[in-house]
Protein backbone atom coordinates (compact mmCIF):
# COMPACT_ATOMS: atom_id res chain seq x y z
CA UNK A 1 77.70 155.57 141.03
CA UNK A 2 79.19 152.47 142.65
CA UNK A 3 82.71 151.92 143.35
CA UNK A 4 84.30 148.35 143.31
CA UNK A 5 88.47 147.05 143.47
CA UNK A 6 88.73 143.71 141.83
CA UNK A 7 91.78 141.40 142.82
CA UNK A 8 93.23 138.03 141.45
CA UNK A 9 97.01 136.39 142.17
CA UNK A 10 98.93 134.66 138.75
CA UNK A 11 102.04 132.83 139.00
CA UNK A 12 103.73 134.39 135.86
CA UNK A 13 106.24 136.62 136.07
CA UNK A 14 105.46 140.18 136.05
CA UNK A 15 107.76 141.21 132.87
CA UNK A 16 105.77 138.19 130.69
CA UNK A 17 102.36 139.90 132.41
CA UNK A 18 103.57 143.47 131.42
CA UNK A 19 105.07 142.34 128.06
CA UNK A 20 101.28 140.84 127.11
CA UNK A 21 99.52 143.76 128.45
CA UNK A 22 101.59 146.30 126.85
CA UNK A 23 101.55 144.06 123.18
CA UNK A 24 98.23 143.81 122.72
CA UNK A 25 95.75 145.46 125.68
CA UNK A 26 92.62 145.07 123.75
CA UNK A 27 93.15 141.59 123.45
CA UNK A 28 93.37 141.12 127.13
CA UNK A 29 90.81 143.47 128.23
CA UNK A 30 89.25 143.37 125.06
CA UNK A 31 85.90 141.39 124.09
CA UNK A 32 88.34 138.57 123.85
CA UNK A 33 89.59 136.78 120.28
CA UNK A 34 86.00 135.40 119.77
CA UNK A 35 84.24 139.50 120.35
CA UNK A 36 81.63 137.54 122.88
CA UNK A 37 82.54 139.20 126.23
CA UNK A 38 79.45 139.84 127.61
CA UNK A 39 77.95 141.39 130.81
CA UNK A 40 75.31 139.34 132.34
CA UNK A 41 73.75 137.85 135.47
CA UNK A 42 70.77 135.05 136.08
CA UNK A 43 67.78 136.80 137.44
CA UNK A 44 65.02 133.97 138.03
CA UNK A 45 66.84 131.27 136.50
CA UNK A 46 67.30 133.29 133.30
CA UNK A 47 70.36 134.18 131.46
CA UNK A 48 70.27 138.40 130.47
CA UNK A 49 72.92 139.49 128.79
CA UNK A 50 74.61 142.06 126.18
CA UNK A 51 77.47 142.23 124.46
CA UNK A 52 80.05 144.80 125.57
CA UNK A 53 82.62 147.07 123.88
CA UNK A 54 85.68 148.05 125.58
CA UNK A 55 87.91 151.17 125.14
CA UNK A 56 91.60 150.61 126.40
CA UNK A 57 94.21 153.22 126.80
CA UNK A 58 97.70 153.95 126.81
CA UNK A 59 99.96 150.85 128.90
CA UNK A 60 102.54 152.63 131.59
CA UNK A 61 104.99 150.83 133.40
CA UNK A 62 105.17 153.03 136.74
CA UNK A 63 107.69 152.81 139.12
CA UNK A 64 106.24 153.48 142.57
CA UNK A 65 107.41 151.70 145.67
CA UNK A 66 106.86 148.48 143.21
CA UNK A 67 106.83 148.76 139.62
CA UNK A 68 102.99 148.56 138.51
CA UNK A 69 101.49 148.05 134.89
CA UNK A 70 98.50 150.18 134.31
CA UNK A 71 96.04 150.39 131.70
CA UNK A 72 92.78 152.93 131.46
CA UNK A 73 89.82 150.72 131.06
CA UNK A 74 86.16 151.82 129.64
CA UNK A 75 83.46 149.56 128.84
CA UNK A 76 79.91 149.14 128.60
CA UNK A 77 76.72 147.60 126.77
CA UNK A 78 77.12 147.57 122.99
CA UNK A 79 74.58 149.75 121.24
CA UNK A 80 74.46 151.81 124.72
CA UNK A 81 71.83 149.62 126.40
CA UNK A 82 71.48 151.11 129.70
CA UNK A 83 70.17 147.90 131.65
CA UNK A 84 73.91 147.55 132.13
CA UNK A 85 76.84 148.93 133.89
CA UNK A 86 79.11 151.53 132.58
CA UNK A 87 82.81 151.09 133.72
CA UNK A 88 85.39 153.32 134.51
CA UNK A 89 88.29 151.71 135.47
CA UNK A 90 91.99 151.06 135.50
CA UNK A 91 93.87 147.55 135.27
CA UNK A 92 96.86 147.00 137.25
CA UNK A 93 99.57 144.51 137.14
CA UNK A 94 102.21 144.74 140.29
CA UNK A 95 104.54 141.32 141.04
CA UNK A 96 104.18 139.60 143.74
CA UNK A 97 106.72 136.92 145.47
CA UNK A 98 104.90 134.44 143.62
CA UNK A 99 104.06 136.27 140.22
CA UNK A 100 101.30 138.74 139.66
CA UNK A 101 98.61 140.53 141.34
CA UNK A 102 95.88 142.15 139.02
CA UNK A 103 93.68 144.32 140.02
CA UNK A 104 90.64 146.75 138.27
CA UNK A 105 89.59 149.46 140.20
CA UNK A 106 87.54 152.31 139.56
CA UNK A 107 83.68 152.92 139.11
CA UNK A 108 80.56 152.08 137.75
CA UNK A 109 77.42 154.23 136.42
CA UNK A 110 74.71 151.94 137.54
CA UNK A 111 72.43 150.95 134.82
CA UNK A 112 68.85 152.17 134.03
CA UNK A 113 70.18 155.82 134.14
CA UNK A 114 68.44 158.04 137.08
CA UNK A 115 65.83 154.96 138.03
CA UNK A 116 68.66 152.63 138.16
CA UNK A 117 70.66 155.24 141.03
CA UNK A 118 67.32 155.27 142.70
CA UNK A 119 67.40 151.14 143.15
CA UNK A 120 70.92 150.42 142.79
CA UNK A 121 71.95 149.93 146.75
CA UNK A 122 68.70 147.35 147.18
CA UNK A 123 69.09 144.96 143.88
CA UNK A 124 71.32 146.74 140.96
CA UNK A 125 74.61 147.07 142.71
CA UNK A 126 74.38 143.18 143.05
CA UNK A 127 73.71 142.81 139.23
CA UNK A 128 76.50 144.99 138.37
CA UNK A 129 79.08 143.51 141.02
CA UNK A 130 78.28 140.34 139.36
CA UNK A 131 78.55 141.39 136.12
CA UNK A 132 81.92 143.26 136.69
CA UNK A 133 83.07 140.69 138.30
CA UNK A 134 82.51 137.96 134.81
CA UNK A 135 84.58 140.53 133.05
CA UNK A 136 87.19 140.74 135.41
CA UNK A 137 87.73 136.52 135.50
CA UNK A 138 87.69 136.78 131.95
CA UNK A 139 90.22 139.51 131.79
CA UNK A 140 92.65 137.54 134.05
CA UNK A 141 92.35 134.22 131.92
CA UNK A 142 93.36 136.20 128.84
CA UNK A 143 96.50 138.14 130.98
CA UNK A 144 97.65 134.95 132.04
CA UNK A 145 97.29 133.45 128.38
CA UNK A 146 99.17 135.68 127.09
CA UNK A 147 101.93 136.03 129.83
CA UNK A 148 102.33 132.02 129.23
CA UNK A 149 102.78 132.54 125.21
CA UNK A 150 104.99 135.35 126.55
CA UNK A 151 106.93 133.04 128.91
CA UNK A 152 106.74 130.06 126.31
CA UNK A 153 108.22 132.27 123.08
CA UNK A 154 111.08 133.22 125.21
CA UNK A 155 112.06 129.83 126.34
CA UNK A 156 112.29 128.95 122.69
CA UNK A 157 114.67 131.81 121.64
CA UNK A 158 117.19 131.02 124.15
């Protein structure tokens, strides 16, 4: 099992980012509008990748010191292919002075099942970080997407 903590920094406000998470969170941590998010890396010079499904939970809006949006986050390999990473995870939106930070935290089941724990801290844990972290920039292009519609539709009520 391999732990990671993702960050990125969006200048939207953090009510658009919340509004857009708490909408629609598949569609932001989803397999995106198209259903191709994919985990993948180059080993060689050769593209491998799968297709991923992605479980999303409940949105909260928690008020700790700073108010944080959080969603439960599960995804792996569709059709359970276990040359991939399984993650565990939770997405966070807090504001910042200049908009958003988002984070995804939580952990990984390396992939290959018991052979992949064996190898993961000498080549797997790279393939995984990398493919975690293609989801993750995907992820945050959606959120900020979506917070801009957010932002957009309310200037054109007022």
């Amino acid at each position: 099992m391999g732990k990671f903590q993702l960050t990125a920094e969006l200048p939207v406000s953090f009510r658009a980012a919340a509004a857009a998470l708490a909408s629609d969170p598949a569609a932001v941590v989803g397999p995106g509008a198209d259903g191709t998010e994919r985990f993948g890396v180059e080993v060689f010079g050769f593209a491998v990748s799968e297709p991923v499904e992605v479980e999303a939970g409940e949105v909260e809006v928690i008020d700790r010191p700073l108010r944080v949006a959080a969603v439960e986050v599960k995804v792996h390999a569709a059709g359970g292919d276990r040359a991939f990473p399984f993650l565990d995870a939770e997405l966070e939106v807090t504001p910042t002075r200049d908009g958003v930070e988002v984070a995804l935290e939580g952990r990984y089941d390396p992939p290959a099942g018991f052979l992949g724990e064996l190898v993961d801290h000498v080549l797997l844990h790279r393939m995984a970080q990398e493919s975690i972290a293609g989801y993750f920039r995907h992820v945050v292009e959606r959120l900020r997407r979506a917070a801009e519609a957010r932002n957009a539709m309310s200037e054109v009520r007022r």
